[in-house]
C-alpha atoms as a PDB file:
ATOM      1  CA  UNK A   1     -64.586  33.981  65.993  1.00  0.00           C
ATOM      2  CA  UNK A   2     -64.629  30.115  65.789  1.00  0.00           C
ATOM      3  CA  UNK A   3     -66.555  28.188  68.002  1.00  0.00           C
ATOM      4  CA  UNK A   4     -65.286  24.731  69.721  1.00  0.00           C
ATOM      5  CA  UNK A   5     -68.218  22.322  71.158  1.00  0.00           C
ATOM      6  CA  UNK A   6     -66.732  20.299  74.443  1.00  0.00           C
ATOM      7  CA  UNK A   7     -68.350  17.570  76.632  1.00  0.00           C
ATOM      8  CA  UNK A   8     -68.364  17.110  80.306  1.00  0.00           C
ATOM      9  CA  UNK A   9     -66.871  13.590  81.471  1.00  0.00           C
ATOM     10  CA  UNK A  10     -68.301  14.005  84.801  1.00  0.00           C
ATOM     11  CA  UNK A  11     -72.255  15.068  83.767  1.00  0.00           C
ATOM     12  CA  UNK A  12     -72.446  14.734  79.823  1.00  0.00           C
ATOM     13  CA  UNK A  13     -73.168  17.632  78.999  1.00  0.00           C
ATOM     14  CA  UNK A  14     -72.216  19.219  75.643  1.00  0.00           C
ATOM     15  CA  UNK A  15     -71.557  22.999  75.310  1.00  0.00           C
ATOM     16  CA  UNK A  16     -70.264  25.592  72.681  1.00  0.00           C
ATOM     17  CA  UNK A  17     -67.263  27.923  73.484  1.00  0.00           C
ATOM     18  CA  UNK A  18     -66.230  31.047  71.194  1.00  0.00           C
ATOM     19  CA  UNK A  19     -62.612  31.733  71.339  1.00  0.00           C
ATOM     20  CA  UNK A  20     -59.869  32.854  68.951  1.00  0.00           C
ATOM     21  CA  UNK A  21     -57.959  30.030  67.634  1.00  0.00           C
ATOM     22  CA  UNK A  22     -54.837  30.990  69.190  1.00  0.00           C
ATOM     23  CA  UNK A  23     -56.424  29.158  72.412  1.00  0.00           C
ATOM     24  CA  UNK A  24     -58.661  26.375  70.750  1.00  0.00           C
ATOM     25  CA  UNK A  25     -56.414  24.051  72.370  1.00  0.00           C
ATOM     26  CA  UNK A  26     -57.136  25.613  75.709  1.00  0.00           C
ATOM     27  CA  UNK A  27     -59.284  23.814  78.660  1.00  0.00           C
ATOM     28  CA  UNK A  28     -63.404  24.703  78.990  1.00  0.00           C
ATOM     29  CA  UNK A  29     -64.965  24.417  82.196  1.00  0.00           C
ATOM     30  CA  UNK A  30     -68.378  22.563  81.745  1.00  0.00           C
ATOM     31  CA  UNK A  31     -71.216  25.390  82.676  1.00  0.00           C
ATOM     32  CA  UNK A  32     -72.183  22.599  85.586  1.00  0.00           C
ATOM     33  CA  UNK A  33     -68.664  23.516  87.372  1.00  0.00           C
ATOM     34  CA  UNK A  34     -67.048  20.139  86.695  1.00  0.00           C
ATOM     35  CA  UNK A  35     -63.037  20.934  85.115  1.00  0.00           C
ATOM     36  CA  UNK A  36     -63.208  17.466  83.293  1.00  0.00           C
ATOM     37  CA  UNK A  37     -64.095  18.164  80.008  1.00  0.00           C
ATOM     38  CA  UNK A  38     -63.298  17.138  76.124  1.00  0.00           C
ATOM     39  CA  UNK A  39     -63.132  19.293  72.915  1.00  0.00           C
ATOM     40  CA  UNK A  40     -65.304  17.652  70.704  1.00  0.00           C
ATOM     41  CA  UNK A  41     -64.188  17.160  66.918  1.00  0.00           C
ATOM     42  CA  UNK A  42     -67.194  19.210  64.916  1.00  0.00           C
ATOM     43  CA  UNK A  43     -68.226  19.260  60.875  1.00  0.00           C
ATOM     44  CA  UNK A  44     -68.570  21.839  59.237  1.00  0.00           C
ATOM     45  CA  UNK A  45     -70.806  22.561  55.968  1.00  0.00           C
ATOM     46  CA  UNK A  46     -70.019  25.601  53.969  1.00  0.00           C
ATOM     47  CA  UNK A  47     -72.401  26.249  51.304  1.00  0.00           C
ATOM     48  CA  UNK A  48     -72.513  29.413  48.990  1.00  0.00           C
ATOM     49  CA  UNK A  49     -74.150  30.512  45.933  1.00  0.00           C
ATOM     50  CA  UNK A  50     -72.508  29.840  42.759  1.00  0.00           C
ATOM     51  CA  UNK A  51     -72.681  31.605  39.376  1.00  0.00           C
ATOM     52  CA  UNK A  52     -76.316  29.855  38.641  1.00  0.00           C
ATOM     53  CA  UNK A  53     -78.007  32.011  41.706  1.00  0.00           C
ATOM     54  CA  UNK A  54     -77.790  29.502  44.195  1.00  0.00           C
ATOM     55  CA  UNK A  55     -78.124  26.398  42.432  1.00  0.00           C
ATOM     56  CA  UNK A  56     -75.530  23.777  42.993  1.00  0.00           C
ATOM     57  CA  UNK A  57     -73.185  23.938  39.598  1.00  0.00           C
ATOM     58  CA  UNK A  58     -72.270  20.116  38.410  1.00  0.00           C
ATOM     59  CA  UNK A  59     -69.775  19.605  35.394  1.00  0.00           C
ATOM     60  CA  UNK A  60     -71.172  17.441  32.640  1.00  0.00           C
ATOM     61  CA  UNK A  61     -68.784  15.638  30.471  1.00  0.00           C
ATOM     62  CA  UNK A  62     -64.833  15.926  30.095  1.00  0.00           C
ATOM     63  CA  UNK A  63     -62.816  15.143  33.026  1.00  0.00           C
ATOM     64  CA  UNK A  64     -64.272  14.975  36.528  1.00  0.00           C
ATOM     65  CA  UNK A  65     -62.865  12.399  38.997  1.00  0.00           C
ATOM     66  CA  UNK A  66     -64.055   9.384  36.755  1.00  0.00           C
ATOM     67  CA  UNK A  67     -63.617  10.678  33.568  1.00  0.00           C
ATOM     68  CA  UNK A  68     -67.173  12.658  33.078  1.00  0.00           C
ATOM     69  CA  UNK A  69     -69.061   9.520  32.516  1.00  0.00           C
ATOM     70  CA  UNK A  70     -71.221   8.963  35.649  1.00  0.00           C
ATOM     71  CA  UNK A  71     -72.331  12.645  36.060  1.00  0.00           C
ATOM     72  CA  UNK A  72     -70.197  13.117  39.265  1.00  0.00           C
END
């Protein structure tokens, strides 16, 4: 289940709420009691573990966005 982070106008306080995404657009009450509160935008990172074990896998030579030539 994904989980939206809000803020409280009224006290500042930041907070995590788990709900489907069907209601991600939905209003959070702060924990404090206060109704005036903000759905943060949040980053995500998604690693995983490629075909060398867990090492990151980089493409040497031959294409790439610049053309293979700066080892991007």
């Amino acid at each position: 289940m994904p989980r939206y982070e809000f803020r409280c106008r009224a006290c500042g306080d930041t907070f995590e709420v788990n709900r489907p995404m069907a209601e991600a657009s939905a209003p959070a009450p702060c924990p404090q009691g206060h109704g005036d509160t903000v759905k943060l935008l949040s980053t995500v990172a998604v690693t995983g573990r490629g075909a060398a074990g867990g090492r990151e896998s980089v493409p040497t030579g031959g294409g790439g966005c610049c053309g293979g030539g700066c080892g991007c």
